[in-house]
PDB file of N, CA and C in Angstrom:
ATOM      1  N   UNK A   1     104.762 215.216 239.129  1.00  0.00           N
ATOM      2  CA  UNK A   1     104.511 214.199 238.144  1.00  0.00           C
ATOM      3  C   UNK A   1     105.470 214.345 236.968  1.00  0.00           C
ATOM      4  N   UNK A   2     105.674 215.377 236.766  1.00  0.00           N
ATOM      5  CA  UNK A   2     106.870 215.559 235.562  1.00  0.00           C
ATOM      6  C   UNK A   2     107.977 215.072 235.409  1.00  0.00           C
ATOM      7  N   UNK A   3     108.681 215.427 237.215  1.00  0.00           N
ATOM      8  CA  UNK A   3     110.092 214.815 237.423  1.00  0.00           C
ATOM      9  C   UNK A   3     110.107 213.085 237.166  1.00  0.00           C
ATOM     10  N   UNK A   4     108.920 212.951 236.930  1.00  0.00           N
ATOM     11  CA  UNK A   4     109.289 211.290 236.861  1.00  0.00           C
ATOM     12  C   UNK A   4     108.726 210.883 235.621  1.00  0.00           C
ATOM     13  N   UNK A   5     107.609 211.971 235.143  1.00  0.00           N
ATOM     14  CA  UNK A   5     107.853 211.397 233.654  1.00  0.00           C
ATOM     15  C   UNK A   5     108.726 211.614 232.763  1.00  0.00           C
ATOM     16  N   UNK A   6     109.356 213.027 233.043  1.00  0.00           N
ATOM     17  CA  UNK A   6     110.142 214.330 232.165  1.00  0.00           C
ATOM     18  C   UNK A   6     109.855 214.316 231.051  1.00  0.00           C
ATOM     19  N   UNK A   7     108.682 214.564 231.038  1.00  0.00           N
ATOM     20  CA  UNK A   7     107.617 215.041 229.962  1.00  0.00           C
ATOM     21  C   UNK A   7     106.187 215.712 230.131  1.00  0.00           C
ATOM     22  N   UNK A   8     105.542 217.008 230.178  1.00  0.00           N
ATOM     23  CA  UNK A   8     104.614 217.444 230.632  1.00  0.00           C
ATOM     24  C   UNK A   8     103.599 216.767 229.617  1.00  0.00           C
ATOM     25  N   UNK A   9     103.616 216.165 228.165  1.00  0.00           N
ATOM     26  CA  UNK A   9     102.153 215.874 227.383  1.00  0.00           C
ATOM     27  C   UNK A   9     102.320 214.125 228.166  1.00  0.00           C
ATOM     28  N   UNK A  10     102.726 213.777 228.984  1.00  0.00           N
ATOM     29  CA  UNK A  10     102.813 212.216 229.907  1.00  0.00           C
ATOM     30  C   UNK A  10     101.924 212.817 230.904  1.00  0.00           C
ATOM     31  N   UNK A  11     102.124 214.265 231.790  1.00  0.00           N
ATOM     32  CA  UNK A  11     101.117 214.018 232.679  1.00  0.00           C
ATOM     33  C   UNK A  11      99.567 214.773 232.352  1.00  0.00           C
ATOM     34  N   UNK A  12      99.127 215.181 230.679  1.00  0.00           N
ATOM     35  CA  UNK A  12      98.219 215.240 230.060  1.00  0.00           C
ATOM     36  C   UNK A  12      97.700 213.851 229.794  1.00  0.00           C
ATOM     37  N   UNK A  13      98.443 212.599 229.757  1.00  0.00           N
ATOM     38  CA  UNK A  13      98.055 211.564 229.565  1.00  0.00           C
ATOM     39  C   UNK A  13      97.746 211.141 230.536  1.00  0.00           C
ATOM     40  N   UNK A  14      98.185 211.031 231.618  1.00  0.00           N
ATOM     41  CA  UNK A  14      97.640 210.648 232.894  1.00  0.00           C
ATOM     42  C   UNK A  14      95.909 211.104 233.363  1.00  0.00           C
ATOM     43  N   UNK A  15      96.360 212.538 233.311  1.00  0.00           N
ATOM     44  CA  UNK A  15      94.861 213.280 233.866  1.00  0.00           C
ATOM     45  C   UNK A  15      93.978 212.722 232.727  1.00  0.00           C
ATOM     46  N   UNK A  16      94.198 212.543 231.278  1.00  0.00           N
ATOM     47  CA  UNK A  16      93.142 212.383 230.752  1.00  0.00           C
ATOM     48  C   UNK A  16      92.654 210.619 230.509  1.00  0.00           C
ATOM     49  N   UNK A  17      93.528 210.050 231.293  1.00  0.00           N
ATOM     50  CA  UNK A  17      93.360 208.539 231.484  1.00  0.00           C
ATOM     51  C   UNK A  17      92.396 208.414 232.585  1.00  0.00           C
ATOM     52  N   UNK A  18      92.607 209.258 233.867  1.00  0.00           N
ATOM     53  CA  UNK A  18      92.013 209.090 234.959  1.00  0.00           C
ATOM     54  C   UNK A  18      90.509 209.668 234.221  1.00  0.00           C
ATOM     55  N   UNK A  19      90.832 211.032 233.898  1.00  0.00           N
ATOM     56  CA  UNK A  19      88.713 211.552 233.321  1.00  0.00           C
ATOM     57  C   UNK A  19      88.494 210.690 232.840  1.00  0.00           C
ATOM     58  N   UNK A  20      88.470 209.900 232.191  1.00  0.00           N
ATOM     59  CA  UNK A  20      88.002 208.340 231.195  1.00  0.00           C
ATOM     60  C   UNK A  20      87.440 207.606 231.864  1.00  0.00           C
ATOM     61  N   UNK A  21      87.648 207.036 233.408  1.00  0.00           N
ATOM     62  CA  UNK A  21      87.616 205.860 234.005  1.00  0.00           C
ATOM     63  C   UNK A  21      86.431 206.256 234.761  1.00  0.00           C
ATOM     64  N   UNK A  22      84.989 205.307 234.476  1.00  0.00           N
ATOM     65  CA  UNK A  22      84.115 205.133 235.407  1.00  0.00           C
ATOM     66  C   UNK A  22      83.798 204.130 236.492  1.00  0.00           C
ATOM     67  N   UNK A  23      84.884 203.036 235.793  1.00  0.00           N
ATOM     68  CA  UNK A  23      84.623 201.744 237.391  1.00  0.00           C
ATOM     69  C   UNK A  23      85.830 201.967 238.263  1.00  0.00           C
ATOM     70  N   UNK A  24      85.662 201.485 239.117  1.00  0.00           N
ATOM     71  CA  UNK A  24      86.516 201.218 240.075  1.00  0.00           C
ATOM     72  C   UNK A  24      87.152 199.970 239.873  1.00  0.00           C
ATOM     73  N   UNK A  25      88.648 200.294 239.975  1.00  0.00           N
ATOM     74  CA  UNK A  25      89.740 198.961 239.891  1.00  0.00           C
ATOM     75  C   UNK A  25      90.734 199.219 241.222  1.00  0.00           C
ATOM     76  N   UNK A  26      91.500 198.436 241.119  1.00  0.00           N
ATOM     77  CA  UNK A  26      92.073 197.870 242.459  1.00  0.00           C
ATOM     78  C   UNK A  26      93.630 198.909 241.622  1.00  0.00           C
ATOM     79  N   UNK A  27      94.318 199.171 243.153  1.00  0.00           N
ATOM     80  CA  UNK A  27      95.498 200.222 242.695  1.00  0.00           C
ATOM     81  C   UNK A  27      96.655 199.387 241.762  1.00  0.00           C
ATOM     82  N   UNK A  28      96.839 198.193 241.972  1.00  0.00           N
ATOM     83  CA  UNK A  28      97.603 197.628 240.814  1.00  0.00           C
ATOM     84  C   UNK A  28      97.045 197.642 239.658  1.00  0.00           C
ATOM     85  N   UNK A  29      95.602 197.332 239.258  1.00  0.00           N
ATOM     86  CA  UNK A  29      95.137 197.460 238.194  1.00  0.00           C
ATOM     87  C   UNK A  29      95.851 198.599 237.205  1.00  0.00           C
ATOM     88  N   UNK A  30      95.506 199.837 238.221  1.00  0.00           N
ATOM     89  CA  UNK A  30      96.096 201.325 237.942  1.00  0.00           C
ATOM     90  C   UNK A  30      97.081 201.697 237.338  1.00  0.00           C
ATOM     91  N   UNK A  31      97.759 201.031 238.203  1.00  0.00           N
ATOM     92  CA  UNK A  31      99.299 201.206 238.167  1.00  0.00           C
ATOM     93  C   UNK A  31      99.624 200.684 236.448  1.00  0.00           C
ATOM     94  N   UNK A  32      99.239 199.495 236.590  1.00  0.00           N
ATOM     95  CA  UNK A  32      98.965 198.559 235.340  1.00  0.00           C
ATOM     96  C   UNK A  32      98.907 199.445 234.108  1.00  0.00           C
ATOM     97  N   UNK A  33      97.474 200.076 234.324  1.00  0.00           N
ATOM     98  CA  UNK A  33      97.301 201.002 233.160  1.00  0.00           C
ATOM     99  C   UNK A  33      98.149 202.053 232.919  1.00  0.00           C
ATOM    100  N   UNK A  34      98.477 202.899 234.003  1.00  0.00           N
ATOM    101  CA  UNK A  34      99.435 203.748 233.649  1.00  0.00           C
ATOM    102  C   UNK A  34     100.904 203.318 233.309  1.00  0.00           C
ATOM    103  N   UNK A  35     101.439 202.088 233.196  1.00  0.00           N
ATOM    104  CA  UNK A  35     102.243 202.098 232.294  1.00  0.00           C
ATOM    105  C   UNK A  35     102.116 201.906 231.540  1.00  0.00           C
ATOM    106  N   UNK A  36     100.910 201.638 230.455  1.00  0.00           N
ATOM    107  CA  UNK A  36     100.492 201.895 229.203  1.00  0.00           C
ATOM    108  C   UNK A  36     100.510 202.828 228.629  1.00  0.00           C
ATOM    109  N   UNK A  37      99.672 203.402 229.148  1.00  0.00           N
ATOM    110  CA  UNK A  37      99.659 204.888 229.299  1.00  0.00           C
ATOM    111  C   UNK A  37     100.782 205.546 228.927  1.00  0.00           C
ATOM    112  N   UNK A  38     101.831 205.580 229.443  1.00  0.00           N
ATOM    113  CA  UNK A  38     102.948 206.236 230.170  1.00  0.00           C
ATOM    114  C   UNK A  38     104.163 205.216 228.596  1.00  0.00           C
ATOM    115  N   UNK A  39     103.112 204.303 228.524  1.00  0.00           N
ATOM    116  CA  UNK A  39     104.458 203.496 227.791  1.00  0.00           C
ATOM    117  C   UNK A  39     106.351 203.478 228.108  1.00  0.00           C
ATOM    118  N   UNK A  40     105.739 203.019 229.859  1.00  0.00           N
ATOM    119  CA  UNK A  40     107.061 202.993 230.148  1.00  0.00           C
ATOM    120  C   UNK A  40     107.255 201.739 231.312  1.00  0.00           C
ATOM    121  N   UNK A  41     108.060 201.146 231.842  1.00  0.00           N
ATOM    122  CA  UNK A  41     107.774 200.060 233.219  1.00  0.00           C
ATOM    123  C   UNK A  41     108.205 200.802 234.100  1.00  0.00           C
ATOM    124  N   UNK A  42     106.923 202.094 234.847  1.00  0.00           N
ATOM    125  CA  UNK A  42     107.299 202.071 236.147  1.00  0.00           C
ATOM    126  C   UNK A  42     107.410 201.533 237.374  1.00  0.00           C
ATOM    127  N   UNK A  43     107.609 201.137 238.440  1.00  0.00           N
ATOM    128  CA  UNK A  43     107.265 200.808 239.737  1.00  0.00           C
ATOM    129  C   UNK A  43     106.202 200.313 240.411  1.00  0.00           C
ATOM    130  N   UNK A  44     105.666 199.619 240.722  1.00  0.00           N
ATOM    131  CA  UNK A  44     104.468 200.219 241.948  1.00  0.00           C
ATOM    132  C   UNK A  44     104.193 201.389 242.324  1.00  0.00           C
ATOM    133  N   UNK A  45     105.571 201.450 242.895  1.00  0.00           N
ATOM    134  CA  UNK A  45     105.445 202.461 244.017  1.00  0.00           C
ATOM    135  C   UNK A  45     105.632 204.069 243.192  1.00  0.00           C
ATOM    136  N   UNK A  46     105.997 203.618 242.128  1.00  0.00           N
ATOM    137  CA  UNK A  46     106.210 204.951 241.328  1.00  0.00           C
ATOM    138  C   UNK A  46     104.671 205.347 240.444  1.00  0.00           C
ATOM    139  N   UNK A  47     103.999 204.109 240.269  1.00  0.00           N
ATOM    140  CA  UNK A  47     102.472 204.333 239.863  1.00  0.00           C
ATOM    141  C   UNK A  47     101.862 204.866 241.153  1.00  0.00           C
ATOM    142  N   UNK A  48     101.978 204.742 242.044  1.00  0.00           N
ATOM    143  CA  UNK A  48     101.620 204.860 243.576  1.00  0.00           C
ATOM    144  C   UNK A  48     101.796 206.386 243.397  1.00  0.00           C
ATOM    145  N   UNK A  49     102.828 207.043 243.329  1.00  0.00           N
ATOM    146  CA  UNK A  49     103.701 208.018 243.487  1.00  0.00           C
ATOM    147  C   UNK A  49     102.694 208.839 242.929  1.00  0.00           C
ATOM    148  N   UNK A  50     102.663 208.406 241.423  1.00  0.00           N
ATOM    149  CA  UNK A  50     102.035 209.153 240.281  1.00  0.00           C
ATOM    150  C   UNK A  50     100.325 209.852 241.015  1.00  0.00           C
ATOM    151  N   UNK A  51      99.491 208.445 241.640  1.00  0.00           N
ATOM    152  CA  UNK A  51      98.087 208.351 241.736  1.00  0.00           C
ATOM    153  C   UNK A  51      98.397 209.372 242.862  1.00  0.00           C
ATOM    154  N   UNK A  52      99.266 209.652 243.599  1.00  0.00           N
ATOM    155  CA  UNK A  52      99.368 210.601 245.048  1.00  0.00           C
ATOM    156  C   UNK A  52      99.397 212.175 244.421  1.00  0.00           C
ATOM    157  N   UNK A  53     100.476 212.268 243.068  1.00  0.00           N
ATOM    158  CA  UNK A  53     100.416 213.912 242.574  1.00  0.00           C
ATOM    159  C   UNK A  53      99.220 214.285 242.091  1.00  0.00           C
ATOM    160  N   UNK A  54      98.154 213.021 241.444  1.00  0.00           N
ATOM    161  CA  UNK A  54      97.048 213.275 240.906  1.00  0.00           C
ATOM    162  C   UNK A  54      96.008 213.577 241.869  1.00  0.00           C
ATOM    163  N   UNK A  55      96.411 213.196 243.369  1.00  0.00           N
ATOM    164  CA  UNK A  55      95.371 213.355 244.343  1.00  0.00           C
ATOM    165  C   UNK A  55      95.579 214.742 244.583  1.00  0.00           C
ATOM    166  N   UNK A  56      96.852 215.113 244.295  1.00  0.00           N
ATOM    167  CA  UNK A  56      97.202 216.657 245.412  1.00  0.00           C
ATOM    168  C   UNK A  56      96.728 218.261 243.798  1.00  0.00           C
ATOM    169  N   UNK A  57      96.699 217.247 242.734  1.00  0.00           N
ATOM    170  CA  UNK A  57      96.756 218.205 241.481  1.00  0.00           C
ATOM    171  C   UNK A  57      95.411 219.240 241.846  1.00  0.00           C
ATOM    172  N   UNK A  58      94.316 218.607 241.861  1.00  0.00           N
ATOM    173  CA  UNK A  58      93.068 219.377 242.213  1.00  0.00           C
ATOM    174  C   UNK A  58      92.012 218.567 243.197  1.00  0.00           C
ATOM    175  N   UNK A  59      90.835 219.322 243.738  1.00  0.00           N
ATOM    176  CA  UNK A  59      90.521 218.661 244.014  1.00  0.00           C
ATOM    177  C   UNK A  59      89.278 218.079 243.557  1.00  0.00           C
ATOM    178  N   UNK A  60      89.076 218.624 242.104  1.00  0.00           N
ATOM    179  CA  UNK A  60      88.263 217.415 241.113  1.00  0.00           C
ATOM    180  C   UNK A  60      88.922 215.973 240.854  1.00  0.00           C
ATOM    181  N   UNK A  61      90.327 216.248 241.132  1.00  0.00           N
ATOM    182  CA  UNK A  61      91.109 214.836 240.450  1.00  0.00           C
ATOM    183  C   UNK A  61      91.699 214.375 241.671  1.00  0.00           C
ATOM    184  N   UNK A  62      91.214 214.622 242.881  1.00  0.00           N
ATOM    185  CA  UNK A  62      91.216 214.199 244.500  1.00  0.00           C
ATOM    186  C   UNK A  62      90.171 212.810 244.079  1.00  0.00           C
ATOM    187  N   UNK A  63      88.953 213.923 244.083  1.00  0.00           N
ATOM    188  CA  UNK A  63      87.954 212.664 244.253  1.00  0.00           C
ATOM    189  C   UNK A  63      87.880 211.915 242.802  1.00  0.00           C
ATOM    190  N   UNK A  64      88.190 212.212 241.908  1.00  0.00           N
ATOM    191  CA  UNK A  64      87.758 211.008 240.718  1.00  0.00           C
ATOM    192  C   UNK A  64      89.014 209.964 240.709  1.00  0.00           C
ATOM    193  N   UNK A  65      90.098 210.269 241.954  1.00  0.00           N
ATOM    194  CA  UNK A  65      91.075 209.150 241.875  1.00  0.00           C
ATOM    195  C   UNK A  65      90.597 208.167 243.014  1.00  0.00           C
ATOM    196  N   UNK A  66      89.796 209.132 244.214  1.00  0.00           N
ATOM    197  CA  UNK A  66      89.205 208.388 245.219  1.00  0.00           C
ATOM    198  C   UNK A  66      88.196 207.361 244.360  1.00  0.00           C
ATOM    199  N   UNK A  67      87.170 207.619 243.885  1.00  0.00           N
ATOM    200  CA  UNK A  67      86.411 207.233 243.226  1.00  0.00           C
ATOM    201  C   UNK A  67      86.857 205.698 242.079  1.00  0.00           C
ATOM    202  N   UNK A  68      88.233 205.987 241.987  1.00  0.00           N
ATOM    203  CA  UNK A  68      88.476 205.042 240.629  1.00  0.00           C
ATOM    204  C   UNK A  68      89.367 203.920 242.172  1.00  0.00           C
ATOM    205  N   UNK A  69      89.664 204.214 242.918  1.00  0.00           N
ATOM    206  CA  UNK A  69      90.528 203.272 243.473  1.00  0.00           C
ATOM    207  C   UNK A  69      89.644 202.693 244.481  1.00  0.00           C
ATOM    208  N   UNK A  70      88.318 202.772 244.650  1.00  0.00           N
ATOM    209  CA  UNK A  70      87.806 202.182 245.603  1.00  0.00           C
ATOM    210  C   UNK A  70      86.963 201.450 245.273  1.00  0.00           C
ATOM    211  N   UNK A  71      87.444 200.458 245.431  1.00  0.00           N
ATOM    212  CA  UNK A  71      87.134 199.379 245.222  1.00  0.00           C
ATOM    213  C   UNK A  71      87.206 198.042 246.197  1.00  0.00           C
TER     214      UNK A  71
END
């Protein structure tokens, strides 16, 4: 997650965007937010990218990404 933010307090923003979220939204939604977040225009596929390091980070933040994307 770093190499693409190249900034480690970006992927403190991430993890603590995802603990925040109790509904479920659709993965563009996501994506959406994390370039807010991120205050930057990533990709899709690079928000994609992002939601995949957050799956592999732990596996508390496995399931609360399962949890936020199913929808």
């Amino acid at each position: 997650m770093i190499q693409l933010t190249n900034n480690q307090k970006n992927e403190e923003k991430v993890l603590a965007y995802i603990d925040k979220q109790h509904n479920p939204k659709s993965i563009p939604e996501v994506v959406q937010d994390l370039r807010r977040v991120l205050a930057t225009n990533i990709t899709d596929d690079e928000g994609r990218w992002i939601l995949s390091c957050v799956i592999a980070y732990s596996e508390g933040y496995y399931q609360k990404v399962i949890q936020l994307i199913a929808s």
